[in-house]
C-alpha atoms as a PDB file:
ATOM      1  CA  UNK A   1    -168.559  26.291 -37.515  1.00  0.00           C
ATOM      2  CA  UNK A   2    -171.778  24.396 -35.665  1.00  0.00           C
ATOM      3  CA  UNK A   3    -171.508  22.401 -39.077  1.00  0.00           C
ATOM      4  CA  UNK A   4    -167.855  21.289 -39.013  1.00  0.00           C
ATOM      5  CA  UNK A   5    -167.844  20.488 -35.100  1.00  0.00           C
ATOM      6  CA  UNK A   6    -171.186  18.104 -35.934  1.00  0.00           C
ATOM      7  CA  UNK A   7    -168.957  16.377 -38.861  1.00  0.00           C
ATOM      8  CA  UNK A   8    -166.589  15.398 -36.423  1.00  0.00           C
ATOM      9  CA  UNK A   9    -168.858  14.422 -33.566  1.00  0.00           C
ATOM     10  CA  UNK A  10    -170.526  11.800 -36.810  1.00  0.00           C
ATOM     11  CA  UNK A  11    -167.371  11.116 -38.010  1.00  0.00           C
ATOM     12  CA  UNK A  12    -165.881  10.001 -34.236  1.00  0.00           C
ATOM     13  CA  UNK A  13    -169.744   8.473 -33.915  1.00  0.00           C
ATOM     14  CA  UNK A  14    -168.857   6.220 -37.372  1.00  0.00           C
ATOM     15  CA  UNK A  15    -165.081   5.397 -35.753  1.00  0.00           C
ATOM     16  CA  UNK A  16    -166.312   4.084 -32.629  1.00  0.00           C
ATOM     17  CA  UNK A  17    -168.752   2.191 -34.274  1.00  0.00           C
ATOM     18  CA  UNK A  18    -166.905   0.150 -37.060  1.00  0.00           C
ATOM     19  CA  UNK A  19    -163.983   0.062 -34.832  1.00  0.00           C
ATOM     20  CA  UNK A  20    -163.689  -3.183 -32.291  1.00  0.00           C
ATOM     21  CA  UNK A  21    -163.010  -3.364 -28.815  1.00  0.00           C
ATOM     22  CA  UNK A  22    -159.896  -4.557 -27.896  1.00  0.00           C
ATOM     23  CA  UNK A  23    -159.997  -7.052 -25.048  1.00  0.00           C
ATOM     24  CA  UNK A  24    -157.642  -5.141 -22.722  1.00  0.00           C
ATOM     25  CA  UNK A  25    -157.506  -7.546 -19.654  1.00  0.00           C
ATOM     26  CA  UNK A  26    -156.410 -10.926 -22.233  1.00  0.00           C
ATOM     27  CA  UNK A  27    -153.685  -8.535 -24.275  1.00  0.00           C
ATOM     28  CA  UNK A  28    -151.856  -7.742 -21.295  1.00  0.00           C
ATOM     29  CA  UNK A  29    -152.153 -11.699 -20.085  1.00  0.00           C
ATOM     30  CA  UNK A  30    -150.914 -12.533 -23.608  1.00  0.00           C
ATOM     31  CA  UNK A  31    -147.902  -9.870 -23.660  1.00  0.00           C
ATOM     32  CA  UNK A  32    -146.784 -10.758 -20.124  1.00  0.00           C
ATOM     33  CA  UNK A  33    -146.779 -14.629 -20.667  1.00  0.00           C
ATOM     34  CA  UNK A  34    -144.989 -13.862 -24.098  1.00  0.00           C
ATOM     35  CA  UNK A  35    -142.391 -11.611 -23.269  1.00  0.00           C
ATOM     36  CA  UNK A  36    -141.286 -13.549 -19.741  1.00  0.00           C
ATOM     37  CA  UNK A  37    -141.022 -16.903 -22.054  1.00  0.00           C
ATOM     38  CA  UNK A  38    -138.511 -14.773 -24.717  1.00  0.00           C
ATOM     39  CA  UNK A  39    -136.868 -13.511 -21.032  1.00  0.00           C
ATOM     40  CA  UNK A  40    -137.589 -17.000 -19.689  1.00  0.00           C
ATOM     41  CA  UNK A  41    -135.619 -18.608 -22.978  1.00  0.00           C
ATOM     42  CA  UNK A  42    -132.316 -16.474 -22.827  1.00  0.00           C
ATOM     43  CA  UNK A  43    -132.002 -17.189 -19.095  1.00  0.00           C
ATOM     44  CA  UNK A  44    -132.066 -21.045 -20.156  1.00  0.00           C
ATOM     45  CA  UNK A  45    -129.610 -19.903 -23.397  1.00  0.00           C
ATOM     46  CA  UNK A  46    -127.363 -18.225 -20.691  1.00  0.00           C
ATOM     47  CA  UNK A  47    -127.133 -20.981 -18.208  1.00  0.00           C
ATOM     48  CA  UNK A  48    -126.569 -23.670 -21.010  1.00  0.00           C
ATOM     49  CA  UNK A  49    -123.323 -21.733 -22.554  1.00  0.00           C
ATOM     50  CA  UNK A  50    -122.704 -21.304 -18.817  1.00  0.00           C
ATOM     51  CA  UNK A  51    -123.053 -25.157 -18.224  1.00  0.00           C
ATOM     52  CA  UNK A  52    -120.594 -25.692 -21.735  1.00  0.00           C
ATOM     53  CA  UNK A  53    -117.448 -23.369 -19.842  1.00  0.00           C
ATOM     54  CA  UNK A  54    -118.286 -20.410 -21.613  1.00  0.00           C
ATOM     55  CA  UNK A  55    -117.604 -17.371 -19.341  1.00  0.00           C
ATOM     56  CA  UNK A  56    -120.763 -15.278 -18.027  1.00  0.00           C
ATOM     57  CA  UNK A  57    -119.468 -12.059 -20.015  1.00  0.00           C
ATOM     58  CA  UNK A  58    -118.926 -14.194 -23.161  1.00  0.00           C
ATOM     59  CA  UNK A  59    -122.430 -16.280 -22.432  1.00  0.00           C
ATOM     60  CA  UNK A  60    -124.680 -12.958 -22.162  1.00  0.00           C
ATOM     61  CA  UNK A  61    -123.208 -12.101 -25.862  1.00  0.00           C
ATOM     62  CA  UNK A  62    -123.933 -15.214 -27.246  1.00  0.00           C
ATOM     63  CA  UNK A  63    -127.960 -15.475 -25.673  1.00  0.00           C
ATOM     64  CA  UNK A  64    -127.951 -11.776 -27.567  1.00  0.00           C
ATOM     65  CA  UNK A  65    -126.402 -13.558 -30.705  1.00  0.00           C
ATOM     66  CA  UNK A  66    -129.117 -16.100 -30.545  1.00  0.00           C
ATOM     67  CA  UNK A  67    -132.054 -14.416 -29.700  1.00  0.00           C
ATOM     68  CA  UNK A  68    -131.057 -12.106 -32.958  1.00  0.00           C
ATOM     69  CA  UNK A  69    -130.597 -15.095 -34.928  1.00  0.00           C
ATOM     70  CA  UNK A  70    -134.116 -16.535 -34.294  1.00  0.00           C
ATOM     71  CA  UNK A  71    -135.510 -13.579 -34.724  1.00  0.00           C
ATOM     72  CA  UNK A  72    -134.131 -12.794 -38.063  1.00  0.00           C
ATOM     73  CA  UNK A  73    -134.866 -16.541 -39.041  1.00  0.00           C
ATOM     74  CA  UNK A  74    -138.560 -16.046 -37.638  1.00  0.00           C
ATOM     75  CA  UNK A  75    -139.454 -12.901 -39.381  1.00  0.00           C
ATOM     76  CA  UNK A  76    -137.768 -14.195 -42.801  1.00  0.00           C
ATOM     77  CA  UNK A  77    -140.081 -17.202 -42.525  1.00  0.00           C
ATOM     78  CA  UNK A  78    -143.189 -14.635 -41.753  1.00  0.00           C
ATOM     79  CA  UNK A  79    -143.674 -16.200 -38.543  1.00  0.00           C
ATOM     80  CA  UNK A  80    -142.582 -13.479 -36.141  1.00  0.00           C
ATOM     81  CA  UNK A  81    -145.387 -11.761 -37.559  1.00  0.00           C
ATOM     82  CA  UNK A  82    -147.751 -14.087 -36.963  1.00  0.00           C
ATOM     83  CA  UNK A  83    -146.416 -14.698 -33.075  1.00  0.00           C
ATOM     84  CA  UNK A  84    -146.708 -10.813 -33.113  1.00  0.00           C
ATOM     85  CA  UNK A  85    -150.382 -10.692 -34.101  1.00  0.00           C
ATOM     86  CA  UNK A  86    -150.884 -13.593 -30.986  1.00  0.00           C
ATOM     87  CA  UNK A  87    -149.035 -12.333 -28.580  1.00  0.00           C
ATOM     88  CA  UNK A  88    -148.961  -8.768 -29.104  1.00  0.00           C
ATOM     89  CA  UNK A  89    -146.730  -6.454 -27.067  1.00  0.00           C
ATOM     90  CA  UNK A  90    -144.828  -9.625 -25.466  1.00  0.00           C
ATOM     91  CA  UNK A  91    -142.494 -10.097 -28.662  1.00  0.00           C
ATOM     92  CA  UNK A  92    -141.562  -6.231 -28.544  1.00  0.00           C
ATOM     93  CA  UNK A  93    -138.679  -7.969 -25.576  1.00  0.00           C
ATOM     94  CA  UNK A  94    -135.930  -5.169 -26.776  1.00  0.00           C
ATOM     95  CA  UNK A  95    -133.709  -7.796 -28.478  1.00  0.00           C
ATOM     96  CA  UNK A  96    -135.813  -9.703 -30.720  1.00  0.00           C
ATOM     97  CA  UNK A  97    -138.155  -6.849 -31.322  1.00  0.00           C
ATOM     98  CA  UNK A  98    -135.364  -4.714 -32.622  1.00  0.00           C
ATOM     99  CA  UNK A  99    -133.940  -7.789 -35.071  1.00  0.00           C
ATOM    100  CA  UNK A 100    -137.587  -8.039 -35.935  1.00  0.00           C
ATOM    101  CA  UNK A 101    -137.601  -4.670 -37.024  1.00  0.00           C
ATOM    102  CA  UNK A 102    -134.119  -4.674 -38.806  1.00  0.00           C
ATOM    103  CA  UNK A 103    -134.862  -7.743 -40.810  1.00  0.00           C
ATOM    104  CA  UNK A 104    -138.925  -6.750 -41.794  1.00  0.00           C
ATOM    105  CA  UNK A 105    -137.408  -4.148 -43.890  1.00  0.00           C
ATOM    106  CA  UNK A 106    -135.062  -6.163 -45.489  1.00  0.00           C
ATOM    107  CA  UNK A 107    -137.074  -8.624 -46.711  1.00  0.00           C
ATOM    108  CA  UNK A 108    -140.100  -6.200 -48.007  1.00  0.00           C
ATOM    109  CA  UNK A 109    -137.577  -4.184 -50.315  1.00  0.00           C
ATOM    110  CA  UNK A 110    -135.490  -7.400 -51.715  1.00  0.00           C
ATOM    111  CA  UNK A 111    -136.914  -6.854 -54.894  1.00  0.00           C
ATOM    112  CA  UNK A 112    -135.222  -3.648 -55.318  1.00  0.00           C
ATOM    113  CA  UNK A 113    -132.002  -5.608 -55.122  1.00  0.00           C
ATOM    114  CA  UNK A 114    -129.019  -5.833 -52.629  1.00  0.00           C
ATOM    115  CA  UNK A 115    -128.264  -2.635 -52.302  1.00  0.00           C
ATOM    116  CA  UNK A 116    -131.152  -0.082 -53.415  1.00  0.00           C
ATOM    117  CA  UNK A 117    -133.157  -2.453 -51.573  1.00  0.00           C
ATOM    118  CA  UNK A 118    -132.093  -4.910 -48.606  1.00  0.00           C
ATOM    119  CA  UNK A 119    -129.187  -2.386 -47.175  1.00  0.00           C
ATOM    120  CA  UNK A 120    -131.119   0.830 -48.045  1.00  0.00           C
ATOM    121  CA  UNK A 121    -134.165   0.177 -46.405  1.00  0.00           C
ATOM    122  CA  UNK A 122    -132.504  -2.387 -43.481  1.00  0.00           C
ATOM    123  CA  UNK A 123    -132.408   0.884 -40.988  1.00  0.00           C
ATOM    124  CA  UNK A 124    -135.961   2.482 -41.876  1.00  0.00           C
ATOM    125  CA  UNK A 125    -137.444   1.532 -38.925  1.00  0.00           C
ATOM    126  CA  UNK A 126    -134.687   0.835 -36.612  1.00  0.00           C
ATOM    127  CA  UNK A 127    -132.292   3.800 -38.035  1.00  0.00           C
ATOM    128  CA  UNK A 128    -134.029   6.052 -35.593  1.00  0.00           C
ATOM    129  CA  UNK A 129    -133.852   4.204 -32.765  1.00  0.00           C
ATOM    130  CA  UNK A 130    -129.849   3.674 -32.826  1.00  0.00           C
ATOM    131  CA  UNK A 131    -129.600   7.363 -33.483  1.00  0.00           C
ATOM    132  CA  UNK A 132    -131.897   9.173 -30.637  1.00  0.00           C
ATOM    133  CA  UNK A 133    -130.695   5.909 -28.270  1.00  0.00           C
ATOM    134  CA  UNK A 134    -127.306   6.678 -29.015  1.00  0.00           C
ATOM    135  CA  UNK A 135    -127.714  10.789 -28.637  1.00  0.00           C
ATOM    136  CA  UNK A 136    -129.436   9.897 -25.782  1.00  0.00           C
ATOM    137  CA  UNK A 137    -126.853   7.613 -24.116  1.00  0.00           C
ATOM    138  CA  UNK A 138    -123.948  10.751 -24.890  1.00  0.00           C
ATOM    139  CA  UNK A 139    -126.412  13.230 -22.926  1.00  0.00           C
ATOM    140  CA  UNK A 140    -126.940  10.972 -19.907  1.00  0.00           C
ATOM    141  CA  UNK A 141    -122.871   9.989 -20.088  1.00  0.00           C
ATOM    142  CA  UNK A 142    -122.312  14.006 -20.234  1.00  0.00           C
ATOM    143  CA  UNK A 143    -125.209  14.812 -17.487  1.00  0.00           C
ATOM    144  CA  UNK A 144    -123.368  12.144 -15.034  1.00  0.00           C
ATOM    145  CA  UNK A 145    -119.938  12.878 -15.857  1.00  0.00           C
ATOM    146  CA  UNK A 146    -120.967  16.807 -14.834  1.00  0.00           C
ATOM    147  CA  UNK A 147    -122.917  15.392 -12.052  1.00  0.00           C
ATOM    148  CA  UNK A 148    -120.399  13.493 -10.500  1.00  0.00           C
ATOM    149  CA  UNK A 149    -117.853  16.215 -11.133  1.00  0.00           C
ATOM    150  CA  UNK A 150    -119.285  19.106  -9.684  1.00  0.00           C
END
């Protein structure tokens, strides 16, 4: 037993050795800056289709549309990634995190073919998200409905 608990005490001694320290204080700088110029961007894509006569119901759907759309267009190119690796948590903003994560798939399992590939493995990462977000969603629609009736 004394032998197994001093093989992990080396083994955690050999992790936080070879592993780096993560500058904390510049990561959250990095992910705030990033993520309010995303936020920052779709408030200037909502007040230009604003500007054009396009209703504020309709405008909010497009800003979604295009923040998707240069996501997609980023990641296919392999430079969401790279953003990703600079600016961390910032580019996780809901909407173009989730296209990133849609699209990454996609584009690793091509090879495999259309539908094998791209539209088997489009969901691997995101499929659980839409399911437990939308099972979640029903329980806090059912909770309120209860709440409100009682």
């Amino acid at each position: 037993m004394d032998t197994s608990k001093q093989a992990q005490q080396s083994y955690d001694a050999m992790v936080k050795k070879a592993s780096p320290n993560s500058p904390i204080l510049s990561n959250c700088i990095k992910a705030f800056v990033s993520g309010g110029l995303i936020c920052v961007l779709g408030q200037a894509l909502l007040m230009l289709y604003t500007k054009k006569g396009i209703s504020e119901t309709d405008a909010a759907l497009w800003v979604s549309i295009t923040l998707i759309g240069i996501s997609a267009v980023l990641t296919a190119f392999g430079l969401y990634e790279k953003l990703g690796k600079f600016c961390g948590a910032g580019t996780i903003v809901p909407i173009t995190g989730f296209a990133n994560s849609v699209v990454s798939p996609a584009i690793e399992f091509k090879k495999e073919g259309m539908v094998f590939g791209m539209a088997a493995k489009m969901f691997i990462v995101a499929g659980p998200v839409i399911v437990y977000g939308t099972l979640t969603s029903m329980a806090v629609g059912l909770i309120y409905y209860l709440v409100r009736v009682v």
